[in-house]
N, C-alpha and C. Protein backbone atom coordinates (compact mmCIF):
# COMPACT_ATOMS: atom_id res chain seq x y z
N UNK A 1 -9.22 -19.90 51.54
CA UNK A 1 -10.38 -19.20 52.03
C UNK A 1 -11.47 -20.23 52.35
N UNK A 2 -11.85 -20.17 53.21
CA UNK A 2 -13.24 -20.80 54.12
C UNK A 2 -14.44 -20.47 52.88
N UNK A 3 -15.28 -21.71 52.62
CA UNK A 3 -16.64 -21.09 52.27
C UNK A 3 -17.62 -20.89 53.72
N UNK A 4 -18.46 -19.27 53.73
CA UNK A 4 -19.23 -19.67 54.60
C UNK A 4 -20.48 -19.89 54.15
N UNK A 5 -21.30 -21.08 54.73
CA UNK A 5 -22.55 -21.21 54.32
C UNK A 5 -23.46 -20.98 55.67
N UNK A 6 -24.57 -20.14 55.16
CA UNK A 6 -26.03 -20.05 55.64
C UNK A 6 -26.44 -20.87 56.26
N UNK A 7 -27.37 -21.09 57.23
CA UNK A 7 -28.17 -21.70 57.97
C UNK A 7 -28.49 -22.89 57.05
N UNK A 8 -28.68 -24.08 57.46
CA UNK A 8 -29.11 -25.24 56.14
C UNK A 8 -30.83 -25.39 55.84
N UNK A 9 -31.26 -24.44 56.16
CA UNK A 9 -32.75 -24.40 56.21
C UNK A 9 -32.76 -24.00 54.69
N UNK A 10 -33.62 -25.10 54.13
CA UNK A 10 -34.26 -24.61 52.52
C UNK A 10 -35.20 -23.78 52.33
N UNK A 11 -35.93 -23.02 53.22
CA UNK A 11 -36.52 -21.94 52.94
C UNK A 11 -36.19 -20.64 53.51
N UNK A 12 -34.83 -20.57 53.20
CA UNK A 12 -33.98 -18.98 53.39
C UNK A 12 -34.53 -18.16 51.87
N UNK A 13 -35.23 -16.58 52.37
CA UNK A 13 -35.00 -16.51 50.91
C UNK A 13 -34.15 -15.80 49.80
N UNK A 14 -33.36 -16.20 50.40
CA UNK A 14 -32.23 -16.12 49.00
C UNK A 14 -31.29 -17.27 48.29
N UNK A 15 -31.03 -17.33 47.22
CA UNK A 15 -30.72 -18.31 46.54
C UNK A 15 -29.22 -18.20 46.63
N UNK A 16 -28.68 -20.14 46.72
CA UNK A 16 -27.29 -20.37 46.45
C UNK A 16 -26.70 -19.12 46.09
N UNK A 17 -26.97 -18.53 45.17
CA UNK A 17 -25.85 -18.19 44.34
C UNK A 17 -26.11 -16.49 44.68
N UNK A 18 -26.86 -16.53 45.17
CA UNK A 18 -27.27 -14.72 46.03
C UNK A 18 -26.20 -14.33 47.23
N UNK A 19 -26.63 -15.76 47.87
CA UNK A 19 -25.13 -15.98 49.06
C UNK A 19 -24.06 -15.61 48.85
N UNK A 20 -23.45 -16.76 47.77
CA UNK A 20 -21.80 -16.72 47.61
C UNK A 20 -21.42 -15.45 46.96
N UNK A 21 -22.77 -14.58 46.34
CA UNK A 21 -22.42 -13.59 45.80
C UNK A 21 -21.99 -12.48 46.98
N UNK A 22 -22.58 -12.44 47.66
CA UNK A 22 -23.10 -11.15 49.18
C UNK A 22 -21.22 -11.82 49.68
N UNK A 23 -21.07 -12.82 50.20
CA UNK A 23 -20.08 -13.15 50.72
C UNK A 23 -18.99 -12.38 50.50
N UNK A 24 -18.81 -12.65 48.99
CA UNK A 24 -17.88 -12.15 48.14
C UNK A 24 -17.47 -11.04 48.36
N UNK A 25 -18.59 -10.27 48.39
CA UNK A 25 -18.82 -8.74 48.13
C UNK A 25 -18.33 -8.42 49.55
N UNK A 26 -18.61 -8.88 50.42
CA UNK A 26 -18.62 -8.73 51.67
C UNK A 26 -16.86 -8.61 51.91
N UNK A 27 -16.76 -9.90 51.61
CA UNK A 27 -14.97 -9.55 51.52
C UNK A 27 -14.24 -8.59 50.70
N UNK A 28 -14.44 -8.77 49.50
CA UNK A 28 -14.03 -7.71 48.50
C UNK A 28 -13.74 -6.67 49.04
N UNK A 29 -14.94 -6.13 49.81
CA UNK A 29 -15.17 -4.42 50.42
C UNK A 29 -14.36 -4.14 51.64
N UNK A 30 -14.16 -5.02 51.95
CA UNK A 30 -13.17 -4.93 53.40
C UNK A 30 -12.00 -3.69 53.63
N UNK A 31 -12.64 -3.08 54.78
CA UNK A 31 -11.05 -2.27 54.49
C UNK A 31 -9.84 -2.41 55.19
N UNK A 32 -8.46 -1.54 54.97
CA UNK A 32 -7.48 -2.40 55.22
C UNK A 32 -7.38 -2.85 56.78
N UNK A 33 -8.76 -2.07 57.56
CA UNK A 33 -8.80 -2.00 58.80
C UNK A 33 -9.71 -2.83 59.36
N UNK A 34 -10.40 -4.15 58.54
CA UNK A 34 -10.74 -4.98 58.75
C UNK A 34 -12.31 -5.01 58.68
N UNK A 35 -13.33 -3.57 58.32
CA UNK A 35 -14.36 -3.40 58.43
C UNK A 35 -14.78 -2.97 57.32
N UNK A 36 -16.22 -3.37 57.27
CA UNK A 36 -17.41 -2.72 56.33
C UNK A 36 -18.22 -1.52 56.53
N UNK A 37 -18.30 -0.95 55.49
CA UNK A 37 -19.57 0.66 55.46
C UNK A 37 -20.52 -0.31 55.34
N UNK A 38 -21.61 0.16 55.82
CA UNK A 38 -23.06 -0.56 55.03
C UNK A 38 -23.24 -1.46 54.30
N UNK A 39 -22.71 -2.80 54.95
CA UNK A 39 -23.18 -3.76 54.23
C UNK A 39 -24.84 -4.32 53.87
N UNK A 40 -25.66 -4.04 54.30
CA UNK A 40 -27.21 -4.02 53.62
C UNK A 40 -27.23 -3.14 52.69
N UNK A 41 -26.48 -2.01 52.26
CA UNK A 41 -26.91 -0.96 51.43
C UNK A 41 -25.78 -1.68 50.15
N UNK A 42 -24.78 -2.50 50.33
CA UNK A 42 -23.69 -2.80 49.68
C UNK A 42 -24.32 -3.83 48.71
N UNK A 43 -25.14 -5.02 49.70
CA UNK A 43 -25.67 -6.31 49.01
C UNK A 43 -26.90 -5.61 48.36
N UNK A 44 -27.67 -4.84 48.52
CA UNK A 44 -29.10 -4.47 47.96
C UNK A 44 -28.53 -3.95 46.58
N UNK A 45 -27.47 -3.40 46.53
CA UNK A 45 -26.91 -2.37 44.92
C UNK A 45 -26.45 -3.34 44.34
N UNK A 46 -25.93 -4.37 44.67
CA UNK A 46 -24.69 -5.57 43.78
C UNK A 46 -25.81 -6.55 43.53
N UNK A 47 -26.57 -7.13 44.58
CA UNK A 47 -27.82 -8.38 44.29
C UNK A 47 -28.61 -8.07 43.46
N UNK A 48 -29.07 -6.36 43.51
CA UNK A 48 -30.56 -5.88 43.14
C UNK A 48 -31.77 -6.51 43.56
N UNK A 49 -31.30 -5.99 45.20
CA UNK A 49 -32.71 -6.74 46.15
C UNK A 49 -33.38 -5.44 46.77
N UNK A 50 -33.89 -5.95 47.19
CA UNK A 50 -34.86 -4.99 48.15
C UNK A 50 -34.18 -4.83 49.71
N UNK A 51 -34.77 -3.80 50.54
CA UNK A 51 -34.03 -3.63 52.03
C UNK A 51 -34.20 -4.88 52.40
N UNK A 52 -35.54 -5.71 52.52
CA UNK A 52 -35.82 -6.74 53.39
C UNK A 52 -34.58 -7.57 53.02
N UNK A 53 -34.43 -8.22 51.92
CA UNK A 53 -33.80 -9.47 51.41
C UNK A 53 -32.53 -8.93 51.93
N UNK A 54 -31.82 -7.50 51.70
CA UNK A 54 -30.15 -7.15 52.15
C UNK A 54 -30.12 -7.56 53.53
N UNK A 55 -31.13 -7.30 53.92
CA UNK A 55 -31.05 -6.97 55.59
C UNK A 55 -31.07 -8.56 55.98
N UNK A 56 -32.17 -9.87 55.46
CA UNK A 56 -31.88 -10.48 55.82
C UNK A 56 -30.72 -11.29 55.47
N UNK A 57 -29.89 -11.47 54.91
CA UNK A 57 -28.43 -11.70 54.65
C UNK A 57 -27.45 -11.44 55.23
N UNK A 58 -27.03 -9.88 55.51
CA UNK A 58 -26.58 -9.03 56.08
C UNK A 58 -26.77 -9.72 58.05
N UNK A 59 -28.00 -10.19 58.52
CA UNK A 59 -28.14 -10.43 59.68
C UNK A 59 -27.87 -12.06 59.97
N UNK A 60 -28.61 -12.76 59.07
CA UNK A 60 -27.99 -13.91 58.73
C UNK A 60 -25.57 -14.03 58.94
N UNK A 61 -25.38 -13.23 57.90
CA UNK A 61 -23.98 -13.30 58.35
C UNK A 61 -23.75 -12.85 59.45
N UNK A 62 -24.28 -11.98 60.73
CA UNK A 62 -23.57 -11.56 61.67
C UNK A 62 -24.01 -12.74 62.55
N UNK A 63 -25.29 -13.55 62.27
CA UNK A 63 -25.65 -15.14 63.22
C UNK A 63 -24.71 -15.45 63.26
N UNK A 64 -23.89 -15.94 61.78
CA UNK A 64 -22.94 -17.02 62.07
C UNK A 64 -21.50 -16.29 62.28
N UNK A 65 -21.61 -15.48 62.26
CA UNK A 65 -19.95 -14.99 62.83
C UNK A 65 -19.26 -14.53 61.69
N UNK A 66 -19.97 -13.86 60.21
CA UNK A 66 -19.11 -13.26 59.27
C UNK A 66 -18.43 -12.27 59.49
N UNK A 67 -19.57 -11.12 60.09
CA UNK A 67 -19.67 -9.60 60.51
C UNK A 67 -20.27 -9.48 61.85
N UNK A 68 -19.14 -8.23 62.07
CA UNK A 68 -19.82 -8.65 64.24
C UNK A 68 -21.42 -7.05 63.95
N UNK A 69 -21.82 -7.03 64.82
CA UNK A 69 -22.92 -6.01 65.39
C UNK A 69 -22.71 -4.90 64.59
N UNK A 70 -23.62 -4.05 64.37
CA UNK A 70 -22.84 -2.38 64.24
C UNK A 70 -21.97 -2.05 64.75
N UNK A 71 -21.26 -1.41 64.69
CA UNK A 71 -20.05 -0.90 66.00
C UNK A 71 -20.85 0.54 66.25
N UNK A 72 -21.00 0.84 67.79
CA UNK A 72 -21.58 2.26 68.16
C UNK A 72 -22.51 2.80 67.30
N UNK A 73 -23.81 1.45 67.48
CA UNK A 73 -24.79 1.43 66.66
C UNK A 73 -25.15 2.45 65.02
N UNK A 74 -23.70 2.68 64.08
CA UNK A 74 -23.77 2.88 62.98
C UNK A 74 -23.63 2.38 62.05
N UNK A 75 -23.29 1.96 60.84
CA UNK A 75 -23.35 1.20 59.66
C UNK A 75 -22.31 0.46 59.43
N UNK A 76 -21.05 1.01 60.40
CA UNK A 76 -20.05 0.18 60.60
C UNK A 76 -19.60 -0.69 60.67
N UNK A 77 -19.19 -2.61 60.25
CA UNK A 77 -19.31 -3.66 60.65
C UNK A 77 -17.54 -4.60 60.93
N UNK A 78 -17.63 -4.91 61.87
CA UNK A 78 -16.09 -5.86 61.53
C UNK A 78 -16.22 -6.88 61.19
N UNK A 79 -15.54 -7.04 59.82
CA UNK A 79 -15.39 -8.47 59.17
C UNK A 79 -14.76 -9.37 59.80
N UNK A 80 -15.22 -10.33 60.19
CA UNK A 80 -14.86 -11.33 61.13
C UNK A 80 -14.09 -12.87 60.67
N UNK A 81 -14.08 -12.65 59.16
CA UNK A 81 -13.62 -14.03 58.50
C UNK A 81 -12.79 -13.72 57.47
């Protein structure tokens, strides 16, 4: 398995270990059809963050190519890694 890492900017705000956590989770949840329910609503319950912080994570991974767009702008996401 690939680690993916975040943008290398030191003032992202979430910490190392917030990341590899969301990642995780991110894969974990996958279904056998290759996609995610609500991943901002997924990382906010497992991190214990707020919308802002899920959301920016959540958008952060679709920058780099974790998770593609909504699909048919709903909560839908394809895991991409």
């Amino acid at each position: 398995m690939v680690m993916i890492t975040p943008n290398d900017s030191t003032d992202s705000p979430w910490s190392p270990e917030q990341w590899d956590k969301a990642v995780s989770l991110i894969r974990k949840h996958k279904t056998s059809q290759g996609t995610i329910e609500s991943p901002v609503s997924l990382v906010q319950r497992h991190l214990l963050v707020g919308y802002g912080l899920g959301l920016a994570i959540v958008t952060e991974m679709q920058r780099i190519g974790l998770i593609s767009a909504a699909i048919d702008g709903g909560t839908v996401r394809q895991v991409l890694d």
